[in-house]
Protein backbone atom coordinates (compact mmCIF):
# COMPACT_ATOMS: atom_id res chain seq x y z
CA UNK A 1 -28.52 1.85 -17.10
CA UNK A 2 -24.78 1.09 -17.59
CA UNK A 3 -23.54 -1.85 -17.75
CA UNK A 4 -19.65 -2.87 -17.19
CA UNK A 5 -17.60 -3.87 -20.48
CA UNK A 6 -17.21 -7.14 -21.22
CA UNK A 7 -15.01 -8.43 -23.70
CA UNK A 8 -16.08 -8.42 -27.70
CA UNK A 9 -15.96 -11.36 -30.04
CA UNK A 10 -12.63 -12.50 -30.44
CA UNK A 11 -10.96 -9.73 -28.23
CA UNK A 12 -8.58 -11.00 -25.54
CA UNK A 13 -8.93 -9.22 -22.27
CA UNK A 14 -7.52 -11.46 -19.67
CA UNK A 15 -4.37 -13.95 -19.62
CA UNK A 16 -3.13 -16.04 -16.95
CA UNK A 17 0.53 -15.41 -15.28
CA UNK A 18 2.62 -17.59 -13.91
CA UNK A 19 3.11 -17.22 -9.90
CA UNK A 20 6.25 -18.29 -9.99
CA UNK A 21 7.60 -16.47 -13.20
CA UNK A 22 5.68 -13.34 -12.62
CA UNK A 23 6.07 -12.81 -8.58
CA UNK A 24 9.52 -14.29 -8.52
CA UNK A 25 8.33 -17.10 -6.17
CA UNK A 26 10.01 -20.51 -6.29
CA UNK A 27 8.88 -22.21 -4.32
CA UNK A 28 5.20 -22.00 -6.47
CA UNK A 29 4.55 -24.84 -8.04
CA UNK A 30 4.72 -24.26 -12.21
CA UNK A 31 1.05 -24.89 -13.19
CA UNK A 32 0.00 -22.40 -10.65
CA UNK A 33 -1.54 -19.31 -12.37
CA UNK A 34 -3.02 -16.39 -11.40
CA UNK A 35 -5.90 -14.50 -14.28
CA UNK A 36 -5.40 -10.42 -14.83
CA UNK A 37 -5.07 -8.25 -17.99
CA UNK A 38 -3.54 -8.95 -21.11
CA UNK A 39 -3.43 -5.81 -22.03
CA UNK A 40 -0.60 -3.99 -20.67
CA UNK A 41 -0.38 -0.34 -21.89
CA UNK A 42 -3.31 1.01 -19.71
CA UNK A 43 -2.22 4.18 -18.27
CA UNK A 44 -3.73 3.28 -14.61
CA UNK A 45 -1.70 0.01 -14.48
CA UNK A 46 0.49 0.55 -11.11
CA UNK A 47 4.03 1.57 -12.10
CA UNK A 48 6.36 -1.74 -11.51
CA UNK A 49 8.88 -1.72 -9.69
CA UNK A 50 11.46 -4.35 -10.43
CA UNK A 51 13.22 -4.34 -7.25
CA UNK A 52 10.01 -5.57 -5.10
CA UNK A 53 10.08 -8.56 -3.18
CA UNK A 54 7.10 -10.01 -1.80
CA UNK A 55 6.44 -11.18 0.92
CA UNK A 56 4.99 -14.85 0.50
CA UNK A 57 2.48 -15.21 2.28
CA UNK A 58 0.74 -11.59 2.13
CA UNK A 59 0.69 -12.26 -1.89
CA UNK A 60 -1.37 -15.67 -1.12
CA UNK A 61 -3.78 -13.61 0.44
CA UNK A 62 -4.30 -11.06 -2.56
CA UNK A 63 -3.82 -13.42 -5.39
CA UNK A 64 -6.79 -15.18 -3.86
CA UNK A 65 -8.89 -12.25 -3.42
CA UNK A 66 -7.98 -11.03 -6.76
CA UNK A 67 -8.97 -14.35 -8.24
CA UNK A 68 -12.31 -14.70 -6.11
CA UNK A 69 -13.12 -12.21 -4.07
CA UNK A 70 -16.44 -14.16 -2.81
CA UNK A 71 -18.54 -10.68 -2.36
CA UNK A 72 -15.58 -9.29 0.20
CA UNK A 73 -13.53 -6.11 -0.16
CA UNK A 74 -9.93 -6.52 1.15
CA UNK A 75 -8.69 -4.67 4.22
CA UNK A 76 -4.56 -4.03 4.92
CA UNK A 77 -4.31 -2.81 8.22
CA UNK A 78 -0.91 -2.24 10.11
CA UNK A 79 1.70 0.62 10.70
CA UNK A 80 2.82 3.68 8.77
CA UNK A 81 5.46 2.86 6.74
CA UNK A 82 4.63 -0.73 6.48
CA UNK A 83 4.18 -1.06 2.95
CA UNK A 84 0.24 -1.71 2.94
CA UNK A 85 -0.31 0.18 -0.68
CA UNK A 86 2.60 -1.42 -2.02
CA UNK A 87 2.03 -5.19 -1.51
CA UNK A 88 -1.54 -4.21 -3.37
CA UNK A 89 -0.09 -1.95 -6.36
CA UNK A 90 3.02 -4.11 -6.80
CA UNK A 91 0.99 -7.29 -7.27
CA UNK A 92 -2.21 -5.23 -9.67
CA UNK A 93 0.92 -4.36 -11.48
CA UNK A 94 2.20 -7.60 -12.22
CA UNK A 95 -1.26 -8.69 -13.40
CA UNK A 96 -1.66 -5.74 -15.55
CA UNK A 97 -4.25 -4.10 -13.35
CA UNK A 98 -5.86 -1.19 -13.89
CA UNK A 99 -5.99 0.67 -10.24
CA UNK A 100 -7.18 3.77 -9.21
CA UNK A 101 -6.02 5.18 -5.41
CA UNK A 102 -7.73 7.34 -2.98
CA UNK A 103 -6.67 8.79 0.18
CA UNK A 104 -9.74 8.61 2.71
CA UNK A 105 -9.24 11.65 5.62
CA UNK A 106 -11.85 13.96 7.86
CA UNK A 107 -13.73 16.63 5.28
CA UNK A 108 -14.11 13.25 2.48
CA UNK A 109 -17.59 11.87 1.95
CA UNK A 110 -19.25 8.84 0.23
CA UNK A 111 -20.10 11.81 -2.77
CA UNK A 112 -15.83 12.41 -3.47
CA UNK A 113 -15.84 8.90 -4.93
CA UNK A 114 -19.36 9.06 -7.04
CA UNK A 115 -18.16 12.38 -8.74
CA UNK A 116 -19.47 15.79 -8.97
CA UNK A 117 -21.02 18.39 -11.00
CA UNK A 118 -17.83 20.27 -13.01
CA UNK A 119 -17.49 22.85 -15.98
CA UNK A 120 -16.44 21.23 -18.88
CA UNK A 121 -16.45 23.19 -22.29
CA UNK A 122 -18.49 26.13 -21.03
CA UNK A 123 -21.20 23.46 -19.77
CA UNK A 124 -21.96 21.56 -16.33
CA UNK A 125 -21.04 18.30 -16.91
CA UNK A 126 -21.25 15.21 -13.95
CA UNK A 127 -18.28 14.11 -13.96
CA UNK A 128 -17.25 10.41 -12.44
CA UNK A 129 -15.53 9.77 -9.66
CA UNK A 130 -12.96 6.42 -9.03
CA UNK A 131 -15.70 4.23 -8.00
CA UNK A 132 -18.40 4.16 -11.25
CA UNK A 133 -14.71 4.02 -13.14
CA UNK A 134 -13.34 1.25 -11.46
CA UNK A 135 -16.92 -0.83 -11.07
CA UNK A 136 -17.70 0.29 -15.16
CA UNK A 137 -14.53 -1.16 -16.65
CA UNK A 138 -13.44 -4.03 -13.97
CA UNK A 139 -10.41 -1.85 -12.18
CA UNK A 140 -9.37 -1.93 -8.55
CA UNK A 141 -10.31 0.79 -6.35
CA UNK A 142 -7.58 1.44 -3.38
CA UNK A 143 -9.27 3.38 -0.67
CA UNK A 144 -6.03 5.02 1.30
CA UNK A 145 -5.97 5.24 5.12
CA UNK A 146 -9.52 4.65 5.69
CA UNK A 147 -10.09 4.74 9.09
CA UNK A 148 -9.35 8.48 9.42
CA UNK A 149 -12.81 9.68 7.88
CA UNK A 150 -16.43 10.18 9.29
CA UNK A 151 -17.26 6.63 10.12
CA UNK A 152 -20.63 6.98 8.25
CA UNK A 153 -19.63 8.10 4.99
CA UNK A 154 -17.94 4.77 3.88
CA UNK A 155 -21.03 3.12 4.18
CA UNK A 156 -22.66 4.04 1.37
CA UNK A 157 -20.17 1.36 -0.05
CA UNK A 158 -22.31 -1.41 2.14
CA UNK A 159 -24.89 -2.25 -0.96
CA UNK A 160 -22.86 -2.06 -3.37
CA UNK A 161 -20.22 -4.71 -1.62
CA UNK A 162 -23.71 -6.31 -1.44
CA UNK A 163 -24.07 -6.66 -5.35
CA UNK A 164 -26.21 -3.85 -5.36
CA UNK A 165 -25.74 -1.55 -8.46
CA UNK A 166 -24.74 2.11 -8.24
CA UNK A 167 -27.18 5.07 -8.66
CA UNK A 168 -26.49 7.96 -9.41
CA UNK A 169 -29.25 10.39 -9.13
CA UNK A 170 -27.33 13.62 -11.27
CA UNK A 171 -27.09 11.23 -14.52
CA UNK A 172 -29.47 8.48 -14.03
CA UNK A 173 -27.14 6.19 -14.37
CA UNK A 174 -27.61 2.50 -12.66
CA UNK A 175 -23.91 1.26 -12.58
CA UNK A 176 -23.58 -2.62 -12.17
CA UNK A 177 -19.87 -3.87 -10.91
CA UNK A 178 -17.80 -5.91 -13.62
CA UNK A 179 -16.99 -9.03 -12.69
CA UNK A 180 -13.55 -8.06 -12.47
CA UNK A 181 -13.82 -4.75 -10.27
CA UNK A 182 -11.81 -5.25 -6.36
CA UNK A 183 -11.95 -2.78 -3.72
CA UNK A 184 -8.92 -2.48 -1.57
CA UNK A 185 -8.85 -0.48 1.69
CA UNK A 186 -5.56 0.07 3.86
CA UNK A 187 -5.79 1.53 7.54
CA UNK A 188 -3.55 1.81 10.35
CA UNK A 189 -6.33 -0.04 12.38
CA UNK A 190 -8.37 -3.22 11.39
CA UNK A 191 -11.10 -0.14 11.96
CA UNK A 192 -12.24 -1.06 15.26
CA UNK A 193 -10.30 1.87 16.59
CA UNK A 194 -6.41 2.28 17.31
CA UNK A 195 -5.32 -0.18 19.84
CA UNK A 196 -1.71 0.60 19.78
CA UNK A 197 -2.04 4.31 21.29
CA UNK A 198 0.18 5.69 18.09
CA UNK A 199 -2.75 7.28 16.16
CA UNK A 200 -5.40 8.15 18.81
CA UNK A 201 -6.31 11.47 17.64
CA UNK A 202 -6.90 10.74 13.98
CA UNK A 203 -8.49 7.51 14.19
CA UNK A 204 -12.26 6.36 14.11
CA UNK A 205 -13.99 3.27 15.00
CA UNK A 206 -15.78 2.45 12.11
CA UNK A 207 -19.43 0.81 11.45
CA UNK A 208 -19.25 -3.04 12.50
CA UNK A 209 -21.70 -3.81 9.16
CA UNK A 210 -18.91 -2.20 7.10
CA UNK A 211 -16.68 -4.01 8.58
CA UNK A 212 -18.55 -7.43 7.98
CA UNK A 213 -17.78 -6.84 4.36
CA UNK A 214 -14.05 -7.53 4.32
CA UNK A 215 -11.39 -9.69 4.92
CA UNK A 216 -8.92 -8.86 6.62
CA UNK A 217 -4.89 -9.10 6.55
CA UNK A 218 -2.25 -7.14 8.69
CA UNK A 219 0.98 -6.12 7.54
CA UNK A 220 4.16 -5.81 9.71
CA UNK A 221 7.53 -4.62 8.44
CA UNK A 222 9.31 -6.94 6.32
CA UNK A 223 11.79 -9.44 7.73
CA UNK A 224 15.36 -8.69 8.26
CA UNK A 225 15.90 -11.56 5.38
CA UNK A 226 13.69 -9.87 2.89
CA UNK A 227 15.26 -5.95 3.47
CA UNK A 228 18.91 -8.12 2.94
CA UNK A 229 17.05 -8.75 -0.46
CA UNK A 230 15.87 -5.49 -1.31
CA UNK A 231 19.18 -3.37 -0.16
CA UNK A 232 21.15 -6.03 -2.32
CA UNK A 233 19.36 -5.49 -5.58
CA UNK A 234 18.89 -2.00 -4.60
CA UNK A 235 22.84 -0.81 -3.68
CA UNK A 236 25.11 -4.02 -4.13
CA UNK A 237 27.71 -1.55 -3.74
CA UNK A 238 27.33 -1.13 0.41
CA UNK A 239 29.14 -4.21 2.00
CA UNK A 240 27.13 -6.62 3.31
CA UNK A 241 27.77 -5.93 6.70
CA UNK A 242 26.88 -2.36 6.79
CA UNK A 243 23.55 -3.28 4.58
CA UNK A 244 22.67 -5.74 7.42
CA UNK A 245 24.08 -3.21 10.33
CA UNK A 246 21.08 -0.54 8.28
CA UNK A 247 18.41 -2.81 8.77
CA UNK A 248 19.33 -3.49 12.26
CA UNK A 249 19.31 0.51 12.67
CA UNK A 250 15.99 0.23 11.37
CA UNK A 251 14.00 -2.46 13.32
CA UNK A 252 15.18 -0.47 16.38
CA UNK A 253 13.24 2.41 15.04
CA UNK A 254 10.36 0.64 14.73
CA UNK A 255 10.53 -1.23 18.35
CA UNK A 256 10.57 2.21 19.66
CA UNK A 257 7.97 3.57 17.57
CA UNK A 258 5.53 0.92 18.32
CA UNK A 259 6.45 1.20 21.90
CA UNK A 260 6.53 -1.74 24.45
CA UNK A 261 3.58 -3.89 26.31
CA UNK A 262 1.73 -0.19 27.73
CA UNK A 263 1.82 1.57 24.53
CA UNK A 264 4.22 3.64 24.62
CA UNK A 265 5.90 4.67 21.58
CA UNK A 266 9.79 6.54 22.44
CA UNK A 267 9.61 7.86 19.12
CA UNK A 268 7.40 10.09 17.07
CA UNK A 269 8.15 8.68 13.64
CA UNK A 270 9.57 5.07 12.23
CA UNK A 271 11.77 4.30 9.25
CA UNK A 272 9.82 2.84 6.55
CA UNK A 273 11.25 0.26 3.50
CA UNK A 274 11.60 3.06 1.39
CA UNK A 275 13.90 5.16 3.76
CA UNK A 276 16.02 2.56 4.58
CA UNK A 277 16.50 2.07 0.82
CA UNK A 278 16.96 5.59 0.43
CA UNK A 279 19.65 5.12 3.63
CA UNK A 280 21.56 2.54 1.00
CA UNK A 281 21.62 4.18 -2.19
CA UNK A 282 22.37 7.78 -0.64
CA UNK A 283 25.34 6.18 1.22
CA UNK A 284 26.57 5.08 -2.54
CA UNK A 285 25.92 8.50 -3.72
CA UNK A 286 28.01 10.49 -0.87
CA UNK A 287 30.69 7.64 -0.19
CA UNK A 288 33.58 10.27 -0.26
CA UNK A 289 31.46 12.34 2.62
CA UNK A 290 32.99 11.67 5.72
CA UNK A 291 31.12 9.09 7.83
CA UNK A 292 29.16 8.86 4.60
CA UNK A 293 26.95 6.12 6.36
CA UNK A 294 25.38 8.85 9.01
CA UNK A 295 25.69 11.35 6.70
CA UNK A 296 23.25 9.75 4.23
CA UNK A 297 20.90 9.00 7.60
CA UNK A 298 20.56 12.46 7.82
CA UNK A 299 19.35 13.27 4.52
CA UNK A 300 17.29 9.90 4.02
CA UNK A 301 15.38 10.02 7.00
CA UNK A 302 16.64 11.86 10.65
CA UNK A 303 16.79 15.31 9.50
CA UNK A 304 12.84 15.27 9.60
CA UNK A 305 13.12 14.58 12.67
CA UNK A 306 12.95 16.40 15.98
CA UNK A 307 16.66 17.68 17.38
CA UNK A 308 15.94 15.37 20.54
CA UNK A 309 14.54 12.59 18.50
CA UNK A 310 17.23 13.31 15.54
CA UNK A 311 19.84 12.27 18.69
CA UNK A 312 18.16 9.16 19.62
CA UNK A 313 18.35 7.69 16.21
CA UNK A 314 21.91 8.48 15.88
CA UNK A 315 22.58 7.35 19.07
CA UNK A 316 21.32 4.22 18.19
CA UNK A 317 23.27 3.94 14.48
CA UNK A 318 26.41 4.69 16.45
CA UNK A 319 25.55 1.63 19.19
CA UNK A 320 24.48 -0.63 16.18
CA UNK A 321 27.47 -0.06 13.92
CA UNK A 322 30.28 0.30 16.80
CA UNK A 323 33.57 1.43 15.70
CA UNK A 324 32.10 1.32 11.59
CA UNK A 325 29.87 4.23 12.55
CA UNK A 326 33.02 7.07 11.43
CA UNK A 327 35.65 4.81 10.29
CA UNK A 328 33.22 4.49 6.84
């Protein structure tokens, strides 16, 4: 039987943080903490990235889950390119989090995140997979796009969100969560199938007593105010008016990605935080190309993109910036 680490005599494994200090929020009041890790050099602590900004009210959600998850797993449903992984990594960073990530897709099964038989030294060894790692020493466990798997393999999780311990059969092992171990699942459904039309081949409905075991937030793209934030930090070198001309550029993607009241999405493929930041910095980088705005949108994010499609989007940079679109 295994049984998760807990701290030794005198050994310091958790610290509080400061929301306001440690999430850059404000408007928190000052004797509001949040527990995680004090130890900070674990090699599966998310990589930090300074230039995050969080979105206030999504971080409520997690830093209460994180703090007291009640029995629940956590499930971040919303579009590609949305940031769902992010807002979950960004904050386990912050609190020093260990975190291990697993993309969920069609040939996976419940067995891919117990382990499997492996050589190892000339011998068969079992060897573990994320979930007795994260339950053993108190990590998170991110289970990527999970609504595009067999519906029935995820429920082998159903017990153990139950309290149940882990068995596993190959090593006799009885695996008992830490107190500190979080699962995380993000989805481009809220797993009751896609009701947007935009993923209808590669979604599944999944099990409604799986389902019973979360809570549940979705996640839009950020706010025009917020992307102002991150393109200043990010490239304080493109004029205001052309950061806030990108973003506009960019929410227009998205409109016509997600399509209108039938469903209907115009394009194949939206323009995600990360691309438009990519848009910024890359118009720094080429800023003696001519037109070096659209000339970065090609290599940030419409060159992937279908010659018809590749049109639209340019068509609609040109409309948004007006007469900036070559004079730049």
């Amino acid at each position: 039987m295994v049984r998760p680490d807990f701290p030794k005599k005198g050994c310091i494994m958790f610290k509080n943080f400061s929301v306001r200090n440690t999430f850059d929020q404000p408007k928190a009041p000052e004797q509001f903490t949040v527990e995680g890790f004090a130890d900070d050099t674990n090699p599966l602590i998310p990589k930090r990235d300074d230039l995050y900004v969080f979105d206030r009210i999504k971080l409520r959600d997690i830093l209460a889950f994180t703090s007291d998850p009640m029995g629940d797993a956590m499930w971040i449903g919303g579009p590609y390119g949305a940031g769902k992984t992010s807002i979950v990594t960004q904050t386990l960073a912050r609190l020093n989090w260990p975190t291990m990530c697993f993309s969920w897709h069609k040939r996976r099964e419940f067995a891919d995140l117990v382990g499997h038989q492996a050589i190892v030294g000339g011998q068969t060894k079992f060897v573990h997979g994320p979930l007795p790692v994260c339950m053993t020493h108190g990590y998170a466990l991110v289970i990527n796009e999970a609504d595009r798997g067999d519906a029935g393999e995820l429920v082998g999780l159903n017990d153990i969100l139950e309290g149940s311990p882990l068995v596993i059969p190959e090593t006799n092992e009885v695996i008992h969560a830490h107190p500190k171990f979080r699962l995380f699942v993000t989805a481009n459904s809220m797993g009751s199938g896609d009701a947007t039309g935009l993923y209808a081949t590669s979604i599944q409905v999944l099990d409604p007593a799986f389902l019973d075991r979360f809570r549940f937030i979705s996640v839009g793209y950020l706010e025009p105010d917020i992307e102002e934030s991150i393109l200043e930090r990010v490239a304080p070198r493109v004029p205001q008016g052309i950061r806030e001309n990108m973003i506009k550029v960019a929410n227009e993607i998205r409109r016509l990605f997600l399509g209108g009241d039938d469903g209907g999405s115009e394009l194949s493929l939206t323009m995600s935080t990360r691309s438009l930041v990519r848009w910024a910095r890359l118009t720094v980088a080429f800023k003696g190309a001519p037109n070096a705005v659209g000339f970065a949108l090609e290599r940030a994010f419409s060159n992937r993109a279908e010659p018809e499609q590749q049109q639209a989007i340019h068509r609609i940079a040109a409309d948004v910036f007006g007469d900036l679109w070559e004079a730049n």
